[in-house]
PDB file of N, CA and C in Angstrom:
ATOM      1  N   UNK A   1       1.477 138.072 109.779  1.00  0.00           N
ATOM      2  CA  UNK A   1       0.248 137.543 110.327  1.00  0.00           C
ATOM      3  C   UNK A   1      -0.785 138.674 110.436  1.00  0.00           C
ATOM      4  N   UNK A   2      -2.235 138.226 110.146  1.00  0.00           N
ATOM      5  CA  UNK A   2      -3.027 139.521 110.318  1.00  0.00           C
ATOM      6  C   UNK A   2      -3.804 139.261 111.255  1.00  0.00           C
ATOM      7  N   UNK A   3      -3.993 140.617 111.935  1.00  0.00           N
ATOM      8  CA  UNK A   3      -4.648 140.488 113.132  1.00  0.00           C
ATOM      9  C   UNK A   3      -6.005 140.788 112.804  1.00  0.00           C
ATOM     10  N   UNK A   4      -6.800 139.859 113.093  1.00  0.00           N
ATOM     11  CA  UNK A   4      -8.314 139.603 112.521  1.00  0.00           C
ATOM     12  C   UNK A   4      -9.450 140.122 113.889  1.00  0.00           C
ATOM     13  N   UNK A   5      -9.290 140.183 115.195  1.00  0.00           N
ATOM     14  CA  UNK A   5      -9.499 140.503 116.202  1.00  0.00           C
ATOM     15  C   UNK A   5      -9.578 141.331 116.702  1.00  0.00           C
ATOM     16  N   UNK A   6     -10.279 142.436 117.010  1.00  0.00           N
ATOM     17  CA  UNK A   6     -10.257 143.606 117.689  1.00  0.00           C
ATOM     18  C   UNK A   6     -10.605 143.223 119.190  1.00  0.00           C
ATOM     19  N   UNK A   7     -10.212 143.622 120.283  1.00  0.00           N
ATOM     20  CA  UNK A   7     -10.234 143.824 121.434  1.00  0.00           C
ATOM     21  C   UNK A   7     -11.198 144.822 121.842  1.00  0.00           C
ATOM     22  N   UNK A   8     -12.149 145.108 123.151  1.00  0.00           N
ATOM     23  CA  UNK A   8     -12.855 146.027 123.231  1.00  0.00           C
ATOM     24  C   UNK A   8     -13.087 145.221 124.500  1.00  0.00           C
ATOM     25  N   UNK A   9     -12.831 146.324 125.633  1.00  0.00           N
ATOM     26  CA  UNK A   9     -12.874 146.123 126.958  1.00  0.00           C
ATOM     27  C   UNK A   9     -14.617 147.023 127.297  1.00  0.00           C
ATOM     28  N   UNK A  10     -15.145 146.293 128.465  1.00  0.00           N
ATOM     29  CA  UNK A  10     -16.525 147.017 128.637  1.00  0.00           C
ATOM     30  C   UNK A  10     -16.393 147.008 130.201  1.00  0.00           C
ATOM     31  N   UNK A  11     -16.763 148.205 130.770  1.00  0.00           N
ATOM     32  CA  UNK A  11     -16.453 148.277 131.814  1.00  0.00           C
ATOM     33  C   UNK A  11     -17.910 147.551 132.787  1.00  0.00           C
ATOM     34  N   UNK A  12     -17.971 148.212 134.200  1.00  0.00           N
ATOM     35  CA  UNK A  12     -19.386 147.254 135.077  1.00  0.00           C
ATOM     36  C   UNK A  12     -20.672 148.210 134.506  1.00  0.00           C
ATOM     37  N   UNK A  13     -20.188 149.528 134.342  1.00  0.00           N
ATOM     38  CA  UNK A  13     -21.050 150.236 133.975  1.00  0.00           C
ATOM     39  C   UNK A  13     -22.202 149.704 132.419  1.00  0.00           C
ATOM     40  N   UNK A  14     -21.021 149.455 131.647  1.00  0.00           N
ATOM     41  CA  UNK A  14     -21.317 149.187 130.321  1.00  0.00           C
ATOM     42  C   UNK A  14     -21.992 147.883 130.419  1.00  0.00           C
ATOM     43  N   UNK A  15     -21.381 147.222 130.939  1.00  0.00           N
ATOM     44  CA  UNK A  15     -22.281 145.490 131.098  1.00  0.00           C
ATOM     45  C   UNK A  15     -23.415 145.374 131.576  1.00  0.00           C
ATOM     46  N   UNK A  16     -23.685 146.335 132.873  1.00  0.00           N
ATOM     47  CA  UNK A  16     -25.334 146.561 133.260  1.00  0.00           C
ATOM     48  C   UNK A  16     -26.143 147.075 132.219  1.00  0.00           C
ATOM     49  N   UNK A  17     -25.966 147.566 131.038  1.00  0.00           N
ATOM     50  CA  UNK A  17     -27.029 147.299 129.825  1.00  0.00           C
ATOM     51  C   UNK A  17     -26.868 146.275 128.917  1.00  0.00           C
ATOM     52  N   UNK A  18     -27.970 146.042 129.266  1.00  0.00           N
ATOM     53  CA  UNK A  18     -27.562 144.734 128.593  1.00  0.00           C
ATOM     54  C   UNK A  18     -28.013 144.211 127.154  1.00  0.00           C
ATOM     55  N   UNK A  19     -28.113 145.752 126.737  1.00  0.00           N
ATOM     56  CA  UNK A  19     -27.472 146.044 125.268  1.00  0.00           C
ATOM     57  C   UNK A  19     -26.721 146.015 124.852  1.00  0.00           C
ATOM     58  N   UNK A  20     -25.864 145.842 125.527  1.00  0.00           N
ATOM     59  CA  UNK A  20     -24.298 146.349 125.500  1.00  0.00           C
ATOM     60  C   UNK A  20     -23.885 144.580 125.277  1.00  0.00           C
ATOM     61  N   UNK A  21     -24.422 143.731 124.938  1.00  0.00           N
ATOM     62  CA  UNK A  21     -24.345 142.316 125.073  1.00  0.00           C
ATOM     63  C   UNK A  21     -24.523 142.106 123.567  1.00  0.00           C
ATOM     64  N   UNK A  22     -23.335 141.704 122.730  1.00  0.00           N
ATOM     65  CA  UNK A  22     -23.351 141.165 121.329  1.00  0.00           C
ATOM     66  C   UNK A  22     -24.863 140.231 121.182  1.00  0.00           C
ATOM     67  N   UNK A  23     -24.210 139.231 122.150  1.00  0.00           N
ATOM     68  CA  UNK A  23     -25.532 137.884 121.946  1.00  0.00           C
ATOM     69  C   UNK A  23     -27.087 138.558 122.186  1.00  0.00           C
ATOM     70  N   UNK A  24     -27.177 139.499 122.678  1.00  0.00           N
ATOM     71  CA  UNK A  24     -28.545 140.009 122.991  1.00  0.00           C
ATOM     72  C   UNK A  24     -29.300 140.902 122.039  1.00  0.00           C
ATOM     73  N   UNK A  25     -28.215 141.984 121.427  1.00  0.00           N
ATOM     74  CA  UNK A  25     -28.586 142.988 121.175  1.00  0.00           C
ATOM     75  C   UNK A  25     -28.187 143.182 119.017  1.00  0.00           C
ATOM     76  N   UNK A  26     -26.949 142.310 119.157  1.00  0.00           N
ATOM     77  CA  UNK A  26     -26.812 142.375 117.350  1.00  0.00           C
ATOM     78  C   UNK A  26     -27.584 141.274 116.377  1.00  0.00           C
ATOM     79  N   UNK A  27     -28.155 140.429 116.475  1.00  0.00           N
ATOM     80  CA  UNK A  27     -29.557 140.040 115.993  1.00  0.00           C
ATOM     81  C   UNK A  27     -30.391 140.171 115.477  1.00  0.00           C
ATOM     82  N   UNK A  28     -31.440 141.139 116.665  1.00  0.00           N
ATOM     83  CA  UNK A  28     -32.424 142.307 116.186  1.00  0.00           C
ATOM     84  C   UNK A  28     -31.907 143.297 115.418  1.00  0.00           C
ATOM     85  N   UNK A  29     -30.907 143.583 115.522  1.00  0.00           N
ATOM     86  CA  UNK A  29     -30.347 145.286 115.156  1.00  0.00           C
ATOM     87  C   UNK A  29     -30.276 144.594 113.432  1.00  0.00           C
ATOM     88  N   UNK A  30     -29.379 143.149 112.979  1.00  0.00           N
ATOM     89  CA  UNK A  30     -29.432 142.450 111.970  1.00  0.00           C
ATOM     90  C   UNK A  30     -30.768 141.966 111.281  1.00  0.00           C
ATOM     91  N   UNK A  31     -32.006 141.716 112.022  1.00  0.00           N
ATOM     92  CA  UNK A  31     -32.881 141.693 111.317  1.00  0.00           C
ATOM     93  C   UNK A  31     -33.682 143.225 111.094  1.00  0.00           C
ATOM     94  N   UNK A  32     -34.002 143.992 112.029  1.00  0.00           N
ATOM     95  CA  UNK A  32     -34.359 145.021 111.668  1.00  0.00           C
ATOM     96  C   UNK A  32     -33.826 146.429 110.487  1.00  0.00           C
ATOM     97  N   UNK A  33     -32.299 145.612 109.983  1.00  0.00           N
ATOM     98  CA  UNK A  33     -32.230 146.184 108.945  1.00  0.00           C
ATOM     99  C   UNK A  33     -32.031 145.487 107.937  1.00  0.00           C
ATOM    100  N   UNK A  34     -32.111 144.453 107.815  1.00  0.00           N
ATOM    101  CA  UNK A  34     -32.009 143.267 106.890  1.00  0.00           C
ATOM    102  C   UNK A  34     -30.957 143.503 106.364  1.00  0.00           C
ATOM    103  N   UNK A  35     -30.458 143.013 107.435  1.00  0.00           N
ATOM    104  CA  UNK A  35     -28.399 142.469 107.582  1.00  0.00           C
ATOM    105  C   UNK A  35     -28.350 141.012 107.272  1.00  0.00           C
ATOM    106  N   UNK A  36     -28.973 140.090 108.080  1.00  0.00           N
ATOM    107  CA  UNK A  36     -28.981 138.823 108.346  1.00  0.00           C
ATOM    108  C   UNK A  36     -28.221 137.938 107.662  1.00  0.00           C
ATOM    109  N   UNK A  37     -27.490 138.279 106.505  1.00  0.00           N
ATOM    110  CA  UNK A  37     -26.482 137.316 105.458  1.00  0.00           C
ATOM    111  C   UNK A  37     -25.266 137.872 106.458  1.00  0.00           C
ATOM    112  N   UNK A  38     -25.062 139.091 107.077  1.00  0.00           N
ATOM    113  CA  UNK A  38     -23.976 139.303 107.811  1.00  0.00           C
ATOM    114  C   UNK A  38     -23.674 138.383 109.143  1.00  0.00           C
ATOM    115  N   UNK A  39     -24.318 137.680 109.643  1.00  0.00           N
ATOM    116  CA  UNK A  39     -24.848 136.612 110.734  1.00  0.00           C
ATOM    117  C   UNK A  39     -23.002 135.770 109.919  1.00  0.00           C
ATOM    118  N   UNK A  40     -23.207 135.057 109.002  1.00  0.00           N
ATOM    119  CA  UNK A  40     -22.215 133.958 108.473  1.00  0.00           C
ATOM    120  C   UNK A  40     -20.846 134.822 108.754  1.00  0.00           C
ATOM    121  N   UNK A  41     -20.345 136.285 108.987  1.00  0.00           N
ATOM    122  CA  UNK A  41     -19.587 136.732 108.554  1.00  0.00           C
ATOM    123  C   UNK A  41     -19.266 137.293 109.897  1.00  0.00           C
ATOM    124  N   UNK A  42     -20.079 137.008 110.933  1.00  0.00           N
ATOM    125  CA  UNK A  42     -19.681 137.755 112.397  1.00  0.00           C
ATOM    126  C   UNK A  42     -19.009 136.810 113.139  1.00  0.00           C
ATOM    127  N   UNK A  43     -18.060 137.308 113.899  1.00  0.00           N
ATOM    128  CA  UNK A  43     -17.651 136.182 115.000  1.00  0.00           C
ATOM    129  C   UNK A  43     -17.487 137.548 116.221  1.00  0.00           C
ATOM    130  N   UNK A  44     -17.959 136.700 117.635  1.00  0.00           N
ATOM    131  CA  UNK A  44     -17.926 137.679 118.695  1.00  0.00           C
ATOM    132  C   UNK A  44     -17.305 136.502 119.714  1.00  0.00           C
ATOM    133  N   UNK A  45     -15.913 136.883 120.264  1.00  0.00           N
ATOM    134  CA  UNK A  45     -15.666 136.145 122.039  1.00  0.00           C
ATOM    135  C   UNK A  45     -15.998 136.996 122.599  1.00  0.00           C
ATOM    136  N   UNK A  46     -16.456 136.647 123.821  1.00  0.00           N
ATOM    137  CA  UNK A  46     -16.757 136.701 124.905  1.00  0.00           C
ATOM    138  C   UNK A  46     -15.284 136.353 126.285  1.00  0.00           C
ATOM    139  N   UNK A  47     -15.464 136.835 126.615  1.00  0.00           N
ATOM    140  CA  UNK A  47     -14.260 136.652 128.076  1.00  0.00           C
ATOM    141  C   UNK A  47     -14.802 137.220 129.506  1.00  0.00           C
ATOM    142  N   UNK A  48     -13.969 136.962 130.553  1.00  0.00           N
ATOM    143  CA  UNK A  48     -15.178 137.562 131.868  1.00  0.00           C
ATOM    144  C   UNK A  48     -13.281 138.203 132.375  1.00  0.00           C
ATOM    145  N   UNK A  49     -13.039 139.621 132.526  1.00  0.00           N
ATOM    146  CA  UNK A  49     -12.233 140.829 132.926  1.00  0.00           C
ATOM    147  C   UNK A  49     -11.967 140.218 134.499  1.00  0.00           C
ATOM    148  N   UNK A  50     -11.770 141.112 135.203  1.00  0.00           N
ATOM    149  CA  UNK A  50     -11.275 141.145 136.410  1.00  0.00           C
ATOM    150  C   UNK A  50     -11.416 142.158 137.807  1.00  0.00           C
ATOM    151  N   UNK A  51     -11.822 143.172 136.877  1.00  0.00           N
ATOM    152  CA  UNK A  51     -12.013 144.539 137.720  1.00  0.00           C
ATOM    153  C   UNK A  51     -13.105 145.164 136.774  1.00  0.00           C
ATOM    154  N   UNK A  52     -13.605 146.503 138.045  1.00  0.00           N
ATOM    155  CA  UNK A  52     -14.730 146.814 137.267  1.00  0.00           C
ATOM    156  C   UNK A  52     -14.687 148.045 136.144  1.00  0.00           C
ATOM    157  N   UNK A  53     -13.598 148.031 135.901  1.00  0.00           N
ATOM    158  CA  UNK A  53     -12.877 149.107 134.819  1.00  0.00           C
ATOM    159  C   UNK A  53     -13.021 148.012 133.201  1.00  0.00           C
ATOM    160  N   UNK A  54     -12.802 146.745 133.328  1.00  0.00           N
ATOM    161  CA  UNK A  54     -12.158 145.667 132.861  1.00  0.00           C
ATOM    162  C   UNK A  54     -13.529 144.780 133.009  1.00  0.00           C
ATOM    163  N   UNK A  55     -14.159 144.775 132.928  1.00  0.00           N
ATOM    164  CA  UNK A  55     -15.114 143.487 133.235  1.00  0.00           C
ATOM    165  C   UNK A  55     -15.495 142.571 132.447  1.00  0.00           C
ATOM    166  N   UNK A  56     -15.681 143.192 131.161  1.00  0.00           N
ATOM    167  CA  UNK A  56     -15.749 141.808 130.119  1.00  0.00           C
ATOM    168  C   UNK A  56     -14.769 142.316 129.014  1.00  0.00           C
ATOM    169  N   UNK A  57     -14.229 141.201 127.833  1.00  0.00           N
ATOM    170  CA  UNK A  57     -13.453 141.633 126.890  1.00  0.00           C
ATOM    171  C   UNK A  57     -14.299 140.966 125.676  1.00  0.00           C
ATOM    172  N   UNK A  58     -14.269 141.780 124.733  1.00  0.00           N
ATOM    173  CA  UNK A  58     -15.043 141.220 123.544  1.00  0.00           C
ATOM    174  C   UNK A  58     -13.659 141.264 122.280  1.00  0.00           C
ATOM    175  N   UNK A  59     -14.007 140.091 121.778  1.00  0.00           N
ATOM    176  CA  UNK A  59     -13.303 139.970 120.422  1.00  0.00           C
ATOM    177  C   UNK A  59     -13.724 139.759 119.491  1.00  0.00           C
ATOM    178  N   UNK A  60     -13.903 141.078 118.740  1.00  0.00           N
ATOM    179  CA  UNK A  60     -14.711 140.936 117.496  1.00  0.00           C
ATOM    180  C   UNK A  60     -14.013 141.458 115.837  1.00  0.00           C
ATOM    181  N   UNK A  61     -14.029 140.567 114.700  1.00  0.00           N
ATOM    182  CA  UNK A  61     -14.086 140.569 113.877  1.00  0.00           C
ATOM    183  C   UNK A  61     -14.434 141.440 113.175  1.00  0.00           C
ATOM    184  N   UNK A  62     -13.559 142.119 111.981  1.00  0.00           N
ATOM    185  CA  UNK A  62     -13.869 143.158 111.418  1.00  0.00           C
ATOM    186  C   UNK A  62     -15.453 143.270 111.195  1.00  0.00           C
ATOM    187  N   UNK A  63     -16.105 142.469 110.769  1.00  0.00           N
ATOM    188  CA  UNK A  63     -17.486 143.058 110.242  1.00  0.00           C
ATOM    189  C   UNK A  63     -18.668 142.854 111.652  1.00  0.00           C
ATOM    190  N   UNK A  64     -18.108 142.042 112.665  1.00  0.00           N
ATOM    191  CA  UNK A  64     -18.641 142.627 113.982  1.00  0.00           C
ATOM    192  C   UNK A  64     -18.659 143.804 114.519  1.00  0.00           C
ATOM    193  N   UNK A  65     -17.018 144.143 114.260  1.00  0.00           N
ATOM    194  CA  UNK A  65     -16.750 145.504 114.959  1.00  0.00           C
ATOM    195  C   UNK A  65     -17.767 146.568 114.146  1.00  0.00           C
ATOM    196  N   UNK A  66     -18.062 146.494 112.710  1.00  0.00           N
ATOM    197  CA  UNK A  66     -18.417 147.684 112.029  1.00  0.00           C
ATOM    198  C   UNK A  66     -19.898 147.621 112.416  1.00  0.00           C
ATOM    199  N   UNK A  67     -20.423 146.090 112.693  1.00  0.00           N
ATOM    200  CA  UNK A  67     -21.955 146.008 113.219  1.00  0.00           C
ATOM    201  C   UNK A  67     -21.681 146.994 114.150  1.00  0.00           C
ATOM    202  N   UNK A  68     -21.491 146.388 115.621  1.00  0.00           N
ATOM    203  CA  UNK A  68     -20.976 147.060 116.752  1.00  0.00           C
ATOM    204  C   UNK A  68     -21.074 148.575 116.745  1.00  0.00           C
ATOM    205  N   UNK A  69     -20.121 149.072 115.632  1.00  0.00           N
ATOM    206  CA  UNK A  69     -20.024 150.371 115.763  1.00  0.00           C
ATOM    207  C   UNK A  69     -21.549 151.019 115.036  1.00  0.00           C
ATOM    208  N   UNK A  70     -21.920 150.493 113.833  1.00  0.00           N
ATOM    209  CA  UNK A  70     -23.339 151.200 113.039  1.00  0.00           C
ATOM    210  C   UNK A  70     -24.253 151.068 114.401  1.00  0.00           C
ATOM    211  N   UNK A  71     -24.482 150.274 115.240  1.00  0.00           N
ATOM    212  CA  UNK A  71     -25.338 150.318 116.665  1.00  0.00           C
ATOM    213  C   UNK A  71     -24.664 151.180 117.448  1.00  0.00           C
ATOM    214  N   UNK A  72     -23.928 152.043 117.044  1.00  0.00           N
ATOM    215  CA  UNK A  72     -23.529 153.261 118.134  1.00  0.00           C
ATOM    216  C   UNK A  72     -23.319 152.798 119.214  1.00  0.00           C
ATOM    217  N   UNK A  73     -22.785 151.120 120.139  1.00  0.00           N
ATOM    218  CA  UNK A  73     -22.333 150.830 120.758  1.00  0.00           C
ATOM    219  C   UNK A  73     -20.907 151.511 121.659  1.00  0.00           C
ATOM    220  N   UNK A  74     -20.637 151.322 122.610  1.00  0.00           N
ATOM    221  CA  UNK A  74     -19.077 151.986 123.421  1.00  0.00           C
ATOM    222  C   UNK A  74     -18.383 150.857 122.754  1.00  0.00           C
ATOM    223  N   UNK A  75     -17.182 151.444 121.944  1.00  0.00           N
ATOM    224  CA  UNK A  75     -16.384 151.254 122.126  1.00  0.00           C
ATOM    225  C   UNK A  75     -14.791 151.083 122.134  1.00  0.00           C
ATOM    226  N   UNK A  76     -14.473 150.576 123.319  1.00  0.00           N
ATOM    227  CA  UNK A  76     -13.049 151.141 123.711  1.00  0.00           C
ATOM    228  C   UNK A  76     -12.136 149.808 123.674  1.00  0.00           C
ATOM    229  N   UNK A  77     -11.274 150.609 122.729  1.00  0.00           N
ATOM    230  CA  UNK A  77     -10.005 149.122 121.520  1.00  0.00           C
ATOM    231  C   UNK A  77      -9.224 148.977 122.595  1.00  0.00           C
ATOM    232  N   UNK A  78      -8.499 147.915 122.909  1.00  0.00           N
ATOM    233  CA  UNK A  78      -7.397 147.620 123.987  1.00  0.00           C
ATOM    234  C   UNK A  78      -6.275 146.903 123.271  1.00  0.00           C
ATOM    235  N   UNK A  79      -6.804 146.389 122.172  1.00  0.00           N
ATOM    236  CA  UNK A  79      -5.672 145.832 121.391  1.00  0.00           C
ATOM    237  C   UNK A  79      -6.354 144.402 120.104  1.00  0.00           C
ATOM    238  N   UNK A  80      -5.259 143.802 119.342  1.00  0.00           N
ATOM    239  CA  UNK A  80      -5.893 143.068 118.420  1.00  0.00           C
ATOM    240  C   UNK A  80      -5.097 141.912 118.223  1.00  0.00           C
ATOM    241  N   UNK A  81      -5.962 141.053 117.873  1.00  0.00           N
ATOM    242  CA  UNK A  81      -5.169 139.606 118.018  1.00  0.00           C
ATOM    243  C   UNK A  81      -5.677 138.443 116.515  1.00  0.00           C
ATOM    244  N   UNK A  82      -4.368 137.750 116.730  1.00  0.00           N
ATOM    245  CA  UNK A  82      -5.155 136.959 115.196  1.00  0.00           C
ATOM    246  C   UNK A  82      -6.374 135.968 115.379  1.00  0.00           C
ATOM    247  N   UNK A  83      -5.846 135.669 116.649  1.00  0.00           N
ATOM    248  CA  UNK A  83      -7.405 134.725 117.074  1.00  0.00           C
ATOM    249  C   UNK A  83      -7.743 135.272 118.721  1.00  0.00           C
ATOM    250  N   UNK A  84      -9.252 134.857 118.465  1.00  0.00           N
ATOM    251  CA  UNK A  84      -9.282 135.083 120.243  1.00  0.00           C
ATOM    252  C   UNK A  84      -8.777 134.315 121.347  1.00  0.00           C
ATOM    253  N   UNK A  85      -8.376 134.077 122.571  1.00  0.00           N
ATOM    254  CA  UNK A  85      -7.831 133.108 123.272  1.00  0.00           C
ATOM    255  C   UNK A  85      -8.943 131.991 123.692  1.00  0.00           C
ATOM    256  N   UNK A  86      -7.803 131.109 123.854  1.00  0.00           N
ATOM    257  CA  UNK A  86      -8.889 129.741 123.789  1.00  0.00           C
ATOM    258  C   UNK A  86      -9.805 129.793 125.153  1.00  0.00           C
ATOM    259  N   UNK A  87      -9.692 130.761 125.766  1.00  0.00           N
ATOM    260  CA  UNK A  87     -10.591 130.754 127.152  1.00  0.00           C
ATOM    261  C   UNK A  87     -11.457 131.874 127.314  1.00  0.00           C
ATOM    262  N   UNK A  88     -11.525 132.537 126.275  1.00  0.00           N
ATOM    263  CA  UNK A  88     -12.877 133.082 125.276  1.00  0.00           C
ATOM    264  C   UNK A  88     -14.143 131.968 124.885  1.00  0.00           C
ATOM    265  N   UNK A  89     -15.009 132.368 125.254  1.00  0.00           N
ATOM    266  CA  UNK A  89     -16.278 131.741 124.440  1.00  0.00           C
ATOM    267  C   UNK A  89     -17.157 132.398 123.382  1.00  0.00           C
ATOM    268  N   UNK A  90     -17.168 131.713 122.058  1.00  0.00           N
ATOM    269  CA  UNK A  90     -18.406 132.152 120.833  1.00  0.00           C
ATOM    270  C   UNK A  90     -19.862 132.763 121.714  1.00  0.00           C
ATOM    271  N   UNK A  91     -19.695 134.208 121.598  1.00  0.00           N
ATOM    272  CA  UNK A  91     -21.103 134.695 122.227  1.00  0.00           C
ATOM    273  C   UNK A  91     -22.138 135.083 120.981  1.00  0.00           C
ATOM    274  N   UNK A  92     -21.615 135.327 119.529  1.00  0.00           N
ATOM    275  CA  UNK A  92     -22.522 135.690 118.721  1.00  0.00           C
ATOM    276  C   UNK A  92     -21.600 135.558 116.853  1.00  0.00           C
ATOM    277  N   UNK A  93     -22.285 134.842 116.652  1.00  0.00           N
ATOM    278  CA  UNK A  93     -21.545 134.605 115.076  1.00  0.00           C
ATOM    279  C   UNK A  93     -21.183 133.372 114.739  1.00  0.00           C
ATOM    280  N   UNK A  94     -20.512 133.233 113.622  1.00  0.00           N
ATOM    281  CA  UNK A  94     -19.755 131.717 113.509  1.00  0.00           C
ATOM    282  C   UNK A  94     -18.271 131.773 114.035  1.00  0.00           C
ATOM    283  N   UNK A  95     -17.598 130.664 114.511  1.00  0.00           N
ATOM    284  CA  UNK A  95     -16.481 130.505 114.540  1.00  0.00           C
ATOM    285  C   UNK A  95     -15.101 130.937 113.896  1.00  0.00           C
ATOM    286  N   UNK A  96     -14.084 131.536 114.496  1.00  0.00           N
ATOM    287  CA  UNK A  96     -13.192 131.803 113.539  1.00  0.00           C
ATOM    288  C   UNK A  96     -12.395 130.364 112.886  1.00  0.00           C
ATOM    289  N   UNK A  97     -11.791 130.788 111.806  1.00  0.00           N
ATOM    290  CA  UNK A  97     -10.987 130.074 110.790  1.00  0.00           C
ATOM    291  C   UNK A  97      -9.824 130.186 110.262  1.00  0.00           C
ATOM    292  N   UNK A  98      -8.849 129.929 110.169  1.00  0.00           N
ATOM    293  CA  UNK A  98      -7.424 130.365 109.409  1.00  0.00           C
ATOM    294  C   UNK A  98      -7.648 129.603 108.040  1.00  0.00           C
TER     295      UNK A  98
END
């Protein structure tokens, strides 16, 4: 099975910019370099953590993660999964697929 999912924990610190927000911030970053065919090819969950070490969990898709990372975004891998959990919500991209 391949794990299609990267994990990336954001702490309280990281969430108070709210750059630091897929849905907010990879968009612009996609039109301002005329990415925008990459839009069909992103998938981002969303999850809400527990502590403020832990506060949100993002699950993003290889060509999210590489967005993610070309925006010099934080971030810190916690682990990888083939899909995101069903109590994740779509914050930026299309849906995953098997």
């Amino acid at each position: 099975m391949t794990l299609n999912y990267s994990i990336i924990v954001q702490s309280l610190e990281e969430v108070r910019d709210i750059e630091n927000s897929p849905s907010i911030s990879m968009w612009p970053y996609l039109l301002s370099s005329s990415q925008t065919a990459l839009f069909n090819q992103t998938s981002v969950y969303v999850e809400a953590g527990k502590t403020s070490k832990q506060l949100r969990f993002l699950y993003m898709n290889a060509v999210a993660l590489g967005i993610w990372k070309k925006m010099e975004k934080p971030v810190t891998l916690v682990g990888e999964l083939h899909r995101p959990p069903k109590s994740a919500t779509l914050a930026f991209g299309t849906p995953f697929s098997d």
